[in-house]
N, C-alpha and C. Protein backbone atom coordinates (compact mmCIF):
# COMPACT_ATOMS: atom_id res chain seq x y z
N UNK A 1 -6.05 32.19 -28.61
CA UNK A 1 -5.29 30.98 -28.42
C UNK A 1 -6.13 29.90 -27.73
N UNK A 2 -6.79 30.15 -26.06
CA UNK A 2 -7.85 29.91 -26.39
C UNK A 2 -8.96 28.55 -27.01
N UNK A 3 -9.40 29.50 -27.95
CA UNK A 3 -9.86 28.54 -29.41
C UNK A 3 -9.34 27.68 -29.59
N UNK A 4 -7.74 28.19 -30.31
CA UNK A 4 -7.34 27.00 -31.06
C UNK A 4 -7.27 25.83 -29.97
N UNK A 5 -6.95 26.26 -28.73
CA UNK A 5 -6.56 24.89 -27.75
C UNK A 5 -7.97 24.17 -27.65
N UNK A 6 -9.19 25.04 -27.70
CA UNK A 6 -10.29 24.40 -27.91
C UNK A 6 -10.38 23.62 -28.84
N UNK A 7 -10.55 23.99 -29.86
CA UNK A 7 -10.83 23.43 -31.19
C UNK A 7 -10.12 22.06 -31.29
N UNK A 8 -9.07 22.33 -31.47
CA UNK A 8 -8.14 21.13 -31.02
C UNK A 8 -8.30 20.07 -30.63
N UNK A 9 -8.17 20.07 -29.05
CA UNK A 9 -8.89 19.16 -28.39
C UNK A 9 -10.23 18.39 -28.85
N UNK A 10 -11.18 19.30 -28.92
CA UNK A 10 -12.51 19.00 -29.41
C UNK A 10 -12.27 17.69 -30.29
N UNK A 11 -12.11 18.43 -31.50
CA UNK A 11 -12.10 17.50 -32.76
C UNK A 11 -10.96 16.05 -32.27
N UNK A 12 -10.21 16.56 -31.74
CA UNK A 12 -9.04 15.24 -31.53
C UNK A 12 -9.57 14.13 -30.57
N UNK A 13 -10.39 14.69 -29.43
CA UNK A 13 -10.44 13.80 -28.51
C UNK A 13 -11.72 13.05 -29.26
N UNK A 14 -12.98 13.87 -30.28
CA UNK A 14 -13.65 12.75 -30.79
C UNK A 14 -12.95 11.94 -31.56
N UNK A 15 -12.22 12.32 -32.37
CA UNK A 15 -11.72 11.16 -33.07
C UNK A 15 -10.99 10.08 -32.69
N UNK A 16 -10.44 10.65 -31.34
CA UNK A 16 -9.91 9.78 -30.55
C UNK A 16 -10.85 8.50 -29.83
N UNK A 17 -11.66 8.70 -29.76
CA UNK A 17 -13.32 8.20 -29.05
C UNK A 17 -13.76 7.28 -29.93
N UNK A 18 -13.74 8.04 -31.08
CA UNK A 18 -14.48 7.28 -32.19
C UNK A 18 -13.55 5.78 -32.80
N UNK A 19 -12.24 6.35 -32.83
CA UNK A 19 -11.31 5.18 -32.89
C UNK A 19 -10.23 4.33 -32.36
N UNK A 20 -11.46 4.20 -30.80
CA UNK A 20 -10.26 3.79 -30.06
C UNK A 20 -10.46 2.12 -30.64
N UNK A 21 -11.16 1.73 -31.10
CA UNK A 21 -10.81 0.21 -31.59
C UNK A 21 -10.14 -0.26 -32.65
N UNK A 22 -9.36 1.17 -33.67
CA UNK A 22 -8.72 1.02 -34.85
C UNK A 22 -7.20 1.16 -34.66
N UNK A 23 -6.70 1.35 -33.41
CA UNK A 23 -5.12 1.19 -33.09
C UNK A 23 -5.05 0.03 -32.78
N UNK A 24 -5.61 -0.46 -32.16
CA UNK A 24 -5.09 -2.20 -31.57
C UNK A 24 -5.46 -2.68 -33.19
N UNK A 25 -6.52 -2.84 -33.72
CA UNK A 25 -6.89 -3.34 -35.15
C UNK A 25 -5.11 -2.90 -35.99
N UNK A 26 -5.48 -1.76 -36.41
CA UNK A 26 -4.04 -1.72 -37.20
C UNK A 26 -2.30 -2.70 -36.64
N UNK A 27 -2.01 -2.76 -34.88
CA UNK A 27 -1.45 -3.09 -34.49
C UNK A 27 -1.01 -4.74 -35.24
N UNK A 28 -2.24 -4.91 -34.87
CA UNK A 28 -2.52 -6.81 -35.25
C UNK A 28 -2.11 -6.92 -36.87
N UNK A 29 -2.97 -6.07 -37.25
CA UNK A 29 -2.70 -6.28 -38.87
C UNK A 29 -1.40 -6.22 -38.90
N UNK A 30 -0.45 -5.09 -38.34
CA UNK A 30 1.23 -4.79 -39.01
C UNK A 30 1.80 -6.70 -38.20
N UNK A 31 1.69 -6.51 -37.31
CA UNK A 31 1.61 -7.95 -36.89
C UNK A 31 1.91 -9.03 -37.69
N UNK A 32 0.70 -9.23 -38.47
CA UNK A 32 0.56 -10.15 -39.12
C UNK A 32 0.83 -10.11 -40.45
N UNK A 33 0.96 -8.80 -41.13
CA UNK A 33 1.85 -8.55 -42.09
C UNK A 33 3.42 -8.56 -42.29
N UNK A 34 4.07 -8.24 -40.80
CA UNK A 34 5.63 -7.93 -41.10
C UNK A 34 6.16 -9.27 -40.08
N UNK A 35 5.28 -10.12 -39.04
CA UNK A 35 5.65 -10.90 -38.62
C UNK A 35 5.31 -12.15 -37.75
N UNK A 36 4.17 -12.56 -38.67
CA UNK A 36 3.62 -13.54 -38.36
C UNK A 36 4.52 -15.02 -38.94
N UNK A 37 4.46 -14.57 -40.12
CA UNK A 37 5.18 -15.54 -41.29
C UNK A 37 7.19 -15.59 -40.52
N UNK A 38 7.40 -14.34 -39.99
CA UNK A 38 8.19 -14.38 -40.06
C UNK A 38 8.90 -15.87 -38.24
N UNK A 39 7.61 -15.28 -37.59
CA UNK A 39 7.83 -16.52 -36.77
C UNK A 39 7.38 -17.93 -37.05
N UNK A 40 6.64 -17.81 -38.03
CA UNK A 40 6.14 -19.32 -37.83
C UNK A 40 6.94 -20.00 -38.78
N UNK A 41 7.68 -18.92 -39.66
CA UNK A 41 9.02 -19.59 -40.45
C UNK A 41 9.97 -20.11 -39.62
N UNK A 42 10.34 -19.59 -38.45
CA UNK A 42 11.48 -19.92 -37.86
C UNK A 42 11.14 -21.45 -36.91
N UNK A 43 9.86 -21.02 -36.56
CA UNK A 43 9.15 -22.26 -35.66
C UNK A 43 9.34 -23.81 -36.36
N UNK A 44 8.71 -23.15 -37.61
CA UNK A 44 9.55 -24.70 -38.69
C UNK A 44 10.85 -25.55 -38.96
N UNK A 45 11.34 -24.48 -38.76
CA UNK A 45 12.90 -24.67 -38.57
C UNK A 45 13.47 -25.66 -37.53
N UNK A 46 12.37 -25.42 -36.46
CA UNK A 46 12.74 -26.07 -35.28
C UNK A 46 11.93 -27.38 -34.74
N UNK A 47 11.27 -27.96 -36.23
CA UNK A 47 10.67 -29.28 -35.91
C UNK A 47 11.08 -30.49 -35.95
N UNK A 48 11.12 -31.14 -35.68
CA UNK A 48 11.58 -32.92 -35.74
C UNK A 48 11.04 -33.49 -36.96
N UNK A 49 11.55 -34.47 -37.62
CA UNK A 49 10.92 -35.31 -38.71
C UNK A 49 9.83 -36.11 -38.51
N UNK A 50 9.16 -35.51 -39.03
CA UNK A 50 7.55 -36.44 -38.76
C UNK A 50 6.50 -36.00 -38.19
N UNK A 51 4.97 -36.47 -37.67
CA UNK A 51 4.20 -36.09 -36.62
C UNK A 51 4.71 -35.67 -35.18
N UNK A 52 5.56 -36.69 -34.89
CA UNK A 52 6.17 -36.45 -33.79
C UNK A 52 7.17 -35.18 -33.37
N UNK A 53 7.55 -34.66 -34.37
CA UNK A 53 8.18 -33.63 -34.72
C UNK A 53 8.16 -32.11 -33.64
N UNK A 54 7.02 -32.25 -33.47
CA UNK A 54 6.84 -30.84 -32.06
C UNK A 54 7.22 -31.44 -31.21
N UNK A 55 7.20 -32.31 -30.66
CA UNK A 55 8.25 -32.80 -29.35
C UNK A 55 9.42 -33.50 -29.80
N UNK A 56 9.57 -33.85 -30.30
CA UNK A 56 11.39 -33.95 -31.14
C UNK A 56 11.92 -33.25 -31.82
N UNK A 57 12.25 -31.93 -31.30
CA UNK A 57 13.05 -30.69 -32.54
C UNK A 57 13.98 -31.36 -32.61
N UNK A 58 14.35 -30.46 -34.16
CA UNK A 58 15.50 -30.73 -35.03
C UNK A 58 16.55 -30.53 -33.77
N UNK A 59 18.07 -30.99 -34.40
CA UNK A 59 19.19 -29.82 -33.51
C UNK A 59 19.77 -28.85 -33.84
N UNK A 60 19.24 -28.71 -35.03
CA UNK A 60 19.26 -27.15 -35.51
C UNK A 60 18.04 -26.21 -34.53
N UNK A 61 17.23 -26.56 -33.67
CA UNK A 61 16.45 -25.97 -32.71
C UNK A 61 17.40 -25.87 -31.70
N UNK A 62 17.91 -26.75 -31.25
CA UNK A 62 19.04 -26.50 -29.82
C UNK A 62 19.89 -25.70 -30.46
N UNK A 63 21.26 -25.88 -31.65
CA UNK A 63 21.53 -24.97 -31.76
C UNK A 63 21.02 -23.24 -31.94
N UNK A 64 19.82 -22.95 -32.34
CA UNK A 64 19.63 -21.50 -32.45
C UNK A 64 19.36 -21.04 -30.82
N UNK A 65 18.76 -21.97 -29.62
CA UNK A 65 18.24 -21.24 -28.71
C UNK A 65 19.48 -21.76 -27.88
N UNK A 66 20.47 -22.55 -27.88
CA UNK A 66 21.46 -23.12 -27.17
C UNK A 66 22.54 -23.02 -27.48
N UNK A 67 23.04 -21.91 -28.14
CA UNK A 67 24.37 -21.90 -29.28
C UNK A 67 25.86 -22.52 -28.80
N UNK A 68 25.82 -22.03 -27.44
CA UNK A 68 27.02 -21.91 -26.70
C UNK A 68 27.11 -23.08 -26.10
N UNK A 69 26.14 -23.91 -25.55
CA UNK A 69 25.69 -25.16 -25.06
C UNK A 69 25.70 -26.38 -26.31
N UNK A 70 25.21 -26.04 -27.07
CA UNK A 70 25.48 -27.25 -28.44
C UNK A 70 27.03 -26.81 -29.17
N UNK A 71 27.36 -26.21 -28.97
CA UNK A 71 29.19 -26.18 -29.44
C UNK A 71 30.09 -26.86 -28.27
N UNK A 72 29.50 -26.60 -27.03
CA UNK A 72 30.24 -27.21 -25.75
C UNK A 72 30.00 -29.25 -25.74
N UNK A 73 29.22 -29.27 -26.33
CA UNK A 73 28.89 -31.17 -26.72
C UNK A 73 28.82 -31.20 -27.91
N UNK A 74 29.65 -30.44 -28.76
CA UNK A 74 30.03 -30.70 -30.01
C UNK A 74 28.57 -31.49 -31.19
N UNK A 75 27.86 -30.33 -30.54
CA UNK A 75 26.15 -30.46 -31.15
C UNK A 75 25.27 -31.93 -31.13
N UNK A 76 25.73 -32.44 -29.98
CA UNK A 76 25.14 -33.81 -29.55
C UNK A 76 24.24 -33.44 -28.64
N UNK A 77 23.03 -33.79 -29.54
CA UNK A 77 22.06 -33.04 -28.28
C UNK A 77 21.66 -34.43 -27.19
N UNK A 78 21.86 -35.51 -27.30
CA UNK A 78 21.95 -36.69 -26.61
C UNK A 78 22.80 -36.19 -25.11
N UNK A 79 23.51 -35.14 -25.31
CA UNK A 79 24.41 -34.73 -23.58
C UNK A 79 23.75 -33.66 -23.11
N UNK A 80 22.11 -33.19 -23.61
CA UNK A 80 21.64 -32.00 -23.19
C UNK A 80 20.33 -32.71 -22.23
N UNK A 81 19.93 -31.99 -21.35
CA UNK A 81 19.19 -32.48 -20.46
C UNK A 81 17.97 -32.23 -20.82
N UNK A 82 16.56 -32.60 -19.57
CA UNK A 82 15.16 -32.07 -20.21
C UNK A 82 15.36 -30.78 -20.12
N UNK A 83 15.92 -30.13 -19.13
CA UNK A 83 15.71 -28.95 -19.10
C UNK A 83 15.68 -28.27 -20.66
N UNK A 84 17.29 -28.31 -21.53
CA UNK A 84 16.92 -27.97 -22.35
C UNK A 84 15.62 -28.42 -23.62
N UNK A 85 15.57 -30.17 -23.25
CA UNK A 85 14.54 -29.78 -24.65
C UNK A 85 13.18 -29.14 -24.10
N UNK A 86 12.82 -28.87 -22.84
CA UNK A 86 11.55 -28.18 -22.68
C UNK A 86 11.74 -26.62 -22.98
N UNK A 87 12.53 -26.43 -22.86
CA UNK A 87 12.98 -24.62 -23.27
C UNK A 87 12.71 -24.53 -24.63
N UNK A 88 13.44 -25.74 -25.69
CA UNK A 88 12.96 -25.43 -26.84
C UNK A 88 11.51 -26.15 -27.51
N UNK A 89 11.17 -27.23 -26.78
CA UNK A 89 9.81 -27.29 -26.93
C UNK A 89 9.02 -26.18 -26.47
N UNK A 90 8.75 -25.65 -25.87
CA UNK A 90 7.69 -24.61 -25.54
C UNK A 90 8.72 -23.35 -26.18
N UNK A 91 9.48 -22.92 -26.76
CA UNK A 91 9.72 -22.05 -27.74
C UNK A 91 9.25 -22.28 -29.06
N UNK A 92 9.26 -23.44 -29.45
CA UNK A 92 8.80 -23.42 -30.63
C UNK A 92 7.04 -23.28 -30.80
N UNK A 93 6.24 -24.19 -30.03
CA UNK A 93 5.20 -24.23 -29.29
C UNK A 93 4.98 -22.53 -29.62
N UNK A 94 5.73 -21.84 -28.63
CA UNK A 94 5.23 -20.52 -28.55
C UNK A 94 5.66 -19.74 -29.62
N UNK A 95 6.32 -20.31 -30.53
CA UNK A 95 6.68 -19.60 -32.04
C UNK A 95 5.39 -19.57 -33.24
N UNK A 96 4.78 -20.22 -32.61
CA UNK A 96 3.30 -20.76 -33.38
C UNK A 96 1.93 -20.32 -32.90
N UNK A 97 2.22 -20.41 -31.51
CA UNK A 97 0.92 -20.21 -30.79
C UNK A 97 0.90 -18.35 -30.69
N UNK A 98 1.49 -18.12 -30.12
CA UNK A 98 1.47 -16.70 -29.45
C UNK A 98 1.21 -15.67 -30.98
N UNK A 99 1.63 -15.88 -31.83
CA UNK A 99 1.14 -15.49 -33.19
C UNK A 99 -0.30 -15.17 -33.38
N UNK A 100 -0.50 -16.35 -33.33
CA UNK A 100 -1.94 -16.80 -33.87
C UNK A 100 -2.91 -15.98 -33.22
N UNK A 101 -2.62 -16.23 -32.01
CA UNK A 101 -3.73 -15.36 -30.92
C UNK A 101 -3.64 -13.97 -31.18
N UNK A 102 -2.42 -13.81 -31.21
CA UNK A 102 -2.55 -11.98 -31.51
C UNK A 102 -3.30 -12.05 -32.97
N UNK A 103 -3.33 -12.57 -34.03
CA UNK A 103 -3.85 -12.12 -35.10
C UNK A 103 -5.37 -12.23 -34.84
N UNK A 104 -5.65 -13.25 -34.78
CA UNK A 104 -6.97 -13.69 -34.51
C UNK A 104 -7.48 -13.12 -33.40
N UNK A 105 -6.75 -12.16 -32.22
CA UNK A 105 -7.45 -11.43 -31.39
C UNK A 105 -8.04 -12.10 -30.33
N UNK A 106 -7.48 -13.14 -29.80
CA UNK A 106 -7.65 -14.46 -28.51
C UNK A 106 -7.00 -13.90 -27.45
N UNK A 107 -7.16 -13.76 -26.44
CA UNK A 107 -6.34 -13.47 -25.13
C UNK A 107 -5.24 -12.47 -25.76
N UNK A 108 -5.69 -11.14 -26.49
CA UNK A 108 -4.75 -10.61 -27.15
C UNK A 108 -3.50 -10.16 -26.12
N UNK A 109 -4.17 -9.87 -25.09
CA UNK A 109 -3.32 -9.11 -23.71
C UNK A 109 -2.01 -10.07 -23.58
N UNK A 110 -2.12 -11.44 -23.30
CA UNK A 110 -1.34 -12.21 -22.77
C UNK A 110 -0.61 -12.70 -23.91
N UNK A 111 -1.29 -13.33 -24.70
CA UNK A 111 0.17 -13.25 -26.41
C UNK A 111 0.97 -12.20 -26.44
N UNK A 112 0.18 -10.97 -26.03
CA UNK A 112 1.70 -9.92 -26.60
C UNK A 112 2.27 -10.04 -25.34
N UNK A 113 2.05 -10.09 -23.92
CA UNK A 113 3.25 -9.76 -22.95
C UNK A 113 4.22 -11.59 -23.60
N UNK A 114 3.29 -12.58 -23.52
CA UNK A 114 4.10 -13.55 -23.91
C UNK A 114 5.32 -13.42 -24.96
N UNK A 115 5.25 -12.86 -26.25
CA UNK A 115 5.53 -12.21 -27.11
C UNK A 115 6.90 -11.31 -26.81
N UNK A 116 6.09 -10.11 -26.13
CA UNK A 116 7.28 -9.10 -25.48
C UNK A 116 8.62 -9.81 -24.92
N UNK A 117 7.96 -10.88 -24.07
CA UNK A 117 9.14 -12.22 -22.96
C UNK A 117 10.16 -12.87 -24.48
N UNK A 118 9.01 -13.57 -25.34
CA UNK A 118 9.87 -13.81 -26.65
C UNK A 118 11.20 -13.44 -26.93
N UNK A 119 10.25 -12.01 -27.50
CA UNK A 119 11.29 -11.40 -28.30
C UNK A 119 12.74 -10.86 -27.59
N UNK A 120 12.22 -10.52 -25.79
CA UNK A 120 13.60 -10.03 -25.18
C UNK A 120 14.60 -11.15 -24.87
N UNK A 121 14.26 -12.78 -24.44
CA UNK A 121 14.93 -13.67 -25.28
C UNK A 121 15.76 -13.68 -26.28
N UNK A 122 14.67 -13.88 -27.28
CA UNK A 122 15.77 -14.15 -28.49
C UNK A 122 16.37 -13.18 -28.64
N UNK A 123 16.63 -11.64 -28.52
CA UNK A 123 17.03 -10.72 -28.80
C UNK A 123 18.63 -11.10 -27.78
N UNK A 124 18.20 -11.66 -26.30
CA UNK A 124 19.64 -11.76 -26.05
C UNK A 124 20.20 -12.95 -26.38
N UNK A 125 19.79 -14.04 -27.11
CA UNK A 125 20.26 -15.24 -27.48
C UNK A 125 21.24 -14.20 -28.59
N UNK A 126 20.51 -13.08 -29.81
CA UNK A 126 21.35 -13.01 -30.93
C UNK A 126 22.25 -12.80 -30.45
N UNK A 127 22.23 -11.83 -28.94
CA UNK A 127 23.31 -10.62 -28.96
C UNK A 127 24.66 -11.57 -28.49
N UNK A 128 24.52 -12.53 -27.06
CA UNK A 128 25.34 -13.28 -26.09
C UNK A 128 25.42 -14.58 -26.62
N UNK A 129 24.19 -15.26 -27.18
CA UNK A 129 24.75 -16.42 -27.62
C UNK A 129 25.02 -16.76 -29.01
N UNK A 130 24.97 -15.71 -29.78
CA UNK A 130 25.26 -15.78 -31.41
C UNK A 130 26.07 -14.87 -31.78
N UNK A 131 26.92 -14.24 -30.64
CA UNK A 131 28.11 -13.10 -30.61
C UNK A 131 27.47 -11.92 -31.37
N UNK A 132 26.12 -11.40 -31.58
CA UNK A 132 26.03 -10.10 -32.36
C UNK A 132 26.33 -8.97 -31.42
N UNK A 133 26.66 -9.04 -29.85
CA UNK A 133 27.01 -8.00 -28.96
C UNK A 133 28.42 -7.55 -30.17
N UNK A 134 28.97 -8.19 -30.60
CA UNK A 134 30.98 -8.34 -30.93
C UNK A 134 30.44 -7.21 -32.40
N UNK A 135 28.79 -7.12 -33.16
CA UNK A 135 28.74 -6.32 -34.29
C UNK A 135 28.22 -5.08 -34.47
N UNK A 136 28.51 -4.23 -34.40
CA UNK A 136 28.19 -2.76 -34.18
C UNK A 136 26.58 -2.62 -34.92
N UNK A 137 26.85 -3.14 -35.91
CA UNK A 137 25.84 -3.45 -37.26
C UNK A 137 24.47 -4.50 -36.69
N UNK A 138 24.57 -5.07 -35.62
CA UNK A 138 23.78 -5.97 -35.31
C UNK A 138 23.37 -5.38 -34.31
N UNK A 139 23.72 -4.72 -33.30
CA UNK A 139 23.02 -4.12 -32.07
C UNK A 139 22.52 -2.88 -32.97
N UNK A 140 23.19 -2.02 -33.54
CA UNK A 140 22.83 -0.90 -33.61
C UNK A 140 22.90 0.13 -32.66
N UNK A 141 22.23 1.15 -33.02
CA UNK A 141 22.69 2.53 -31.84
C UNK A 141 21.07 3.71 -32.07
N UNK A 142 20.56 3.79 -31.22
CA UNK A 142 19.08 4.86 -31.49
C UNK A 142 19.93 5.94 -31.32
N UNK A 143 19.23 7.13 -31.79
CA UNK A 143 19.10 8.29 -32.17
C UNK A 143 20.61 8.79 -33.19
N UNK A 144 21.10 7.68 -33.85
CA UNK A 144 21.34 7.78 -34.90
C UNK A 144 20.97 7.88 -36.54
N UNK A 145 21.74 8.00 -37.22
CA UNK A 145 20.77 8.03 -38.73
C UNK A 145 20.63 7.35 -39.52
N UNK A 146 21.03 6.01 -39.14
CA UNK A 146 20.92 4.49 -39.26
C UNK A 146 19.62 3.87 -38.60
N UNK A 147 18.91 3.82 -39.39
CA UNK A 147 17.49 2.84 -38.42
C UNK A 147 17.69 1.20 -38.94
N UNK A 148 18.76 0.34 -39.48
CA UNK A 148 18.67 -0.54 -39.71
C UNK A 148 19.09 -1.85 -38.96
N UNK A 149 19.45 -1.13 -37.76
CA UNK A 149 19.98 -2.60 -37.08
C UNK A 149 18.88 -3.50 -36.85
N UNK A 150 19.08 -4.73 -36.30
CA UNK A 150 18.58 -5.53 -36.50
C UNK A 150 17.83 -5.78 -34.75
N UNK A 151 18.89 -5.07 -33.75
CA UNK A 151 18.28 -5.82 -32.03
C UNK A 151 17.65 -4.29 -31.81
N UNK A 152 18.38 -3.08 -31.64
CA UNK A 152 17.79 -1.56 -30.97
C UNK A 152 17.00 -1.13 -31.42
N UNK A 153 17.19 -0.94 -33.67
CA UNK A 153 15.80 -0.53 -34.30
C UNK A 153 14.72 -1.32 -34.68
N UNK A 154 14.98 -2.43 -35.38
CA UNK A 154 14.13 -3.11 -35.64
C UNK A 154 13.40 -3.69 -34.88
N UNK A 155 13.37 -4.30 -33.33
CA UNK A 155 12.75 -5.25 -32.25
C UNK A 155 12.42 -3.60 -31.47
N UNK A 156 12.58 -2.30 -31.48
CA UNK A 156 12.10 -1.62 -31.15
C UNK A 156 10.70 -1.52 -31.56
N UNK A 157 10.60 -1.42 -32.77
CA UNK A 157 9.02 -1.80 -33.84
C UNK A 157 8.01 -2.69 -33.25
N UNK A 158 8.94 -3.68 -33.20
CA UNK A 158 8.44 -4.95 -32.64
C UNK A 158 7.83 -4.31 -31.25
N UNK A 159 8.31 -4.09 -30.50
CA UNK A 159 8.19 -4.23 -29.10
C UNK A 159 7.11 -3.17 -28.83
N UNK A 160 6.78 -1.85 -29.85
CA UNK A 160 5.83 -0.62 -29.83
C UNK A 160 4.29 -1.14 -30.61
N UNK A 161 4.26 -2.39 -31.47
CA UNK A 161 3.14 -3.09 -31.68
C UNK A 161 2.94 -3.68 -30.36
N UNK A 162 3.77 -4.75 -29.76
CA UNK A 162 3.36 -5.44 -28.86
C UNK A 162 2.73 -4.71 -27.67
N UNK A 163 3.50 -3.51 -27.21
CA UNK A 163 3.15 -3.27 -26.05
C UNK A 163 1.62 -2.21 -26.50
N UNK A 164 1.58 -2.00 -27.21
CA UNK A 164 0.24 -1.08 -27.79
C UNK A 164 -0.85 -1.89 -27.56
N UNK A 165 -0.55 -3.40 -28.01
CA UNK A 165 -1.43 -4.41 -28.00
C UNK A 165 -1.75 -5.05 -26.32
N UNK A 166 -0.78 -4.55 -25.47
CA UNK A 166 -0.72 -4.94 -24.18
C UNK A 166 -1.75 -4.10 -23.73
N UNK A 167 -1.21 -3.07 -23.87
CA UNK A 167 -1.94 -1.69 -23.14
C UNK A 167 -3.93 -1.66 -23.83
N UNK A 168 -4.04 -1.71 -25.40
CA UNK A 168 -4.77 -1.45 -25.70
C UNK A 168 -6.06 -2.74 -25.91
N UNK A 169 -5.68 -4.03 -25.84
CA UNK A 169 -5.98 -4.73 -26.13
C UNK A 169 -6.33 -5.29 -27.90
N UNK A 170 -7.18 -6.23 -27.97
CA UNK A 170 -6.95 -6.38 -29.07
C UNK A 170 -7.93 -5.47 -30.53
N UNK A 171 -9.26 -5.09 -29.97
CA UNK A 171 -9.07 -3.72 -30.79
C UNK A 171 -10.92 -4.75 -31.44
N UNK A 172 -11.00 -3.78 -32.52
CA UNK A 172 -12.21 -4.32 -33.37
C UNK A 172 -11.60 -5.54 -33.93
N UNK A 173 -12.91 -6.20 -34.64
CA UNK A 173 -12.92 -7.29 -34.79
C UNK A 173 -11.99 -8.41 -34.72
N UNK A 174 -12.05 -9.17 -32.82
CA UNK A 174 -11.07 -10.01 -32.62
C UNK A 174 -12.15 -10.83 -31.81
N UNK A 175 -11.33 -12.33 -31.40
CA UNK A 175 -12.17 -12.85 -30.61
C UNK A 175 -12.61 -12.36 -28.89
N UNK A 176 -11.54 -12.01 -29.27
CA UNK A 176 -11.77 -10.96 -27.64
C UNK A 176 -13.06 -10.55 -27.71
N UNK A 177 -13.25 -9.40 -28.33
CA UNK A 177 -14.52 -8.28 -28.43
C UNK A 177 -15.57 -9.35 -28.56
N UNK A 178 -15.61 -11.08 -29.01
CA UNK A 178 -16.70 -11.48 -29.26
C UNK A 178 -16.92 -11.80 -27.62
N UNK A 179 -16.05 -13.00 -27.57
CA UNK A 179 -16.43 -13.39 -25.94
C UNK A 179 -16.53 -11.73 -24.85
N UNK A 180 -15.87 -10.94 -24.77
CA UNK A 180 -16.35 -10.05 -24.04
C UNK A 180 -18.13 -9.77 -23.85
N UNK A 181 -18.11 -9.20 -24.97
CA UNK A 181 -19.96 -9.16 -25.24
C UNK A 181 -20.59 -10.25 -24.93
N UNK A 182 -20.12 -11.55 -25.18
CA UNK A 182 -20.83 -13.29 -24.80
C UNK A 182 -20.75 -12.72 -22.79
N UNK A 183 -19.49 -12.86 -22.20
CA UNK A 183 -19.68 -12.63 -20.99
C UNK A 183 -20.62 -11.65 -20.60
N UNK A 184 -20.04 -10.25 -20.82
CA UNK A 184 -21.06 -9.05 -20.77
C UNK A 184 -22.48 -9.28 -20.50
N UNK A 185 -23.41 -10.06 -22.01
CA UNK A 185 -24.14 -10.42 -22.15
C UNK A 185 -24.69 -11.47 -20.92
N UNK A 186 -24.04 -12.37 -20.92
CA UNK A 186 -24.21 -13.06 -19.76
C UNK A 186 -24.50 -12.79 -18.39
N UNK A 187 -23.88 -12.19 -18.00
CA UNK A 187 -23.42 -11.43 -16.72
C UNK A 187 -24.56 -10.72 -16.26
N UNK A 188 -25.25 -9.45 -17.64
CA UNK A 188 -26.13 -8.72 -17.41
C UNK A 188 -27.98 -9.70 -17.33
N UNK A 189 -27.60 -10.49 -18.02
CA UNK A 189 -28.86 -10.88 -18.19
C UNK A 189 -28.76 -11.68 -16.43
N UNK A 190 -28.10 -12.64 -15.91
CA UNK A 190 -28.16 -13.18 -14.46
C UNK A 190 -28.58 -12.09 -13.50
């Protein structure tokens, strides 16, 4: 027995060694395959007409991050304060930005905790301010035989890339790994 616990180990922990830069890599990729597009779709959603447009969201932007607040002024966003449009300026801002970096592998660490902050947001905007707490079907329930809800299973996914990407950083070929080696490099040669 023994053995096998030898053997085991052995072979696992090299491969483990050998690829510790291909989990954060794969991370980014599912990333940017199942939801890159999917934020920077929504980020659009929430622009103003024109150049000016990132600092003048639509009010279809107040309504998605303000639901309960733009029904209370009968969706006049003219009775909403700065407070709110800076909440949804730097949401949308960060619907665009925080993406990018994780794909491209920039300050991968801090996009995903940024990210993580995101998603537990909007996750309680769906639940409290878009009434999906009131849909069984919309929260969902783990260790059931339903994996389709939309806040428990699905932003679970979400949240096991992100934090992989927290923990692990951003992995082979990102900008990280370049500037690291630029510093590194630096550092050693002074």
């Amino acid at each position: 027995m023994d053995r096998i616990a030898f053997l085991h180990s052995s072979v696992f922990s090299s491969v483990e060694r050998s690829m510790d830069g291909l989990l954060p890599l794969l991370a980014r990729f599912v990333f940017a395959a199942t939801l890159l597009m999917y934020f920077w779709g929504s980020a659009m959603t929430k622009l103003g007409d024109g150049i000016l447009g990132i600092f003048l969201p639509s009010t279809g932007a107040y309504a998605q991050i303000f639901p309960k607040q733009m029904e209370a002024v009968v969706f006049d966003v003219s009775q909403l304060g700065i407070f709110h449009w800076a909440v949804v300026v730097a949401g949308t801002w960060a619907e665009f930005i925080l993406p990018l970096l994780i794909v491209i592998g920039l300050f991968t660490r801090l996009a995903a905790l940024g990210m993580i902050g995101f998603v537990v947001v909007q996750s309680l905007t769906d639940l409290y301010g878009h009434g999906g707490i009131a849909h069984a079907e919309t929260l969902g329930a783990w260790f059931d035989r339903v994996s389709d809800s939309v806040i428990l299973d699905q932003r679970a996914f979400w949240m096991l890339v992100l934090v992989t990407l927290v923990i692990k950083g951003a992995g082979a070929l990102s900008l990280d790994r370049i500037l690291s080696r630029q510093v590194l490099g630096a550092s050693a040669a002074a």
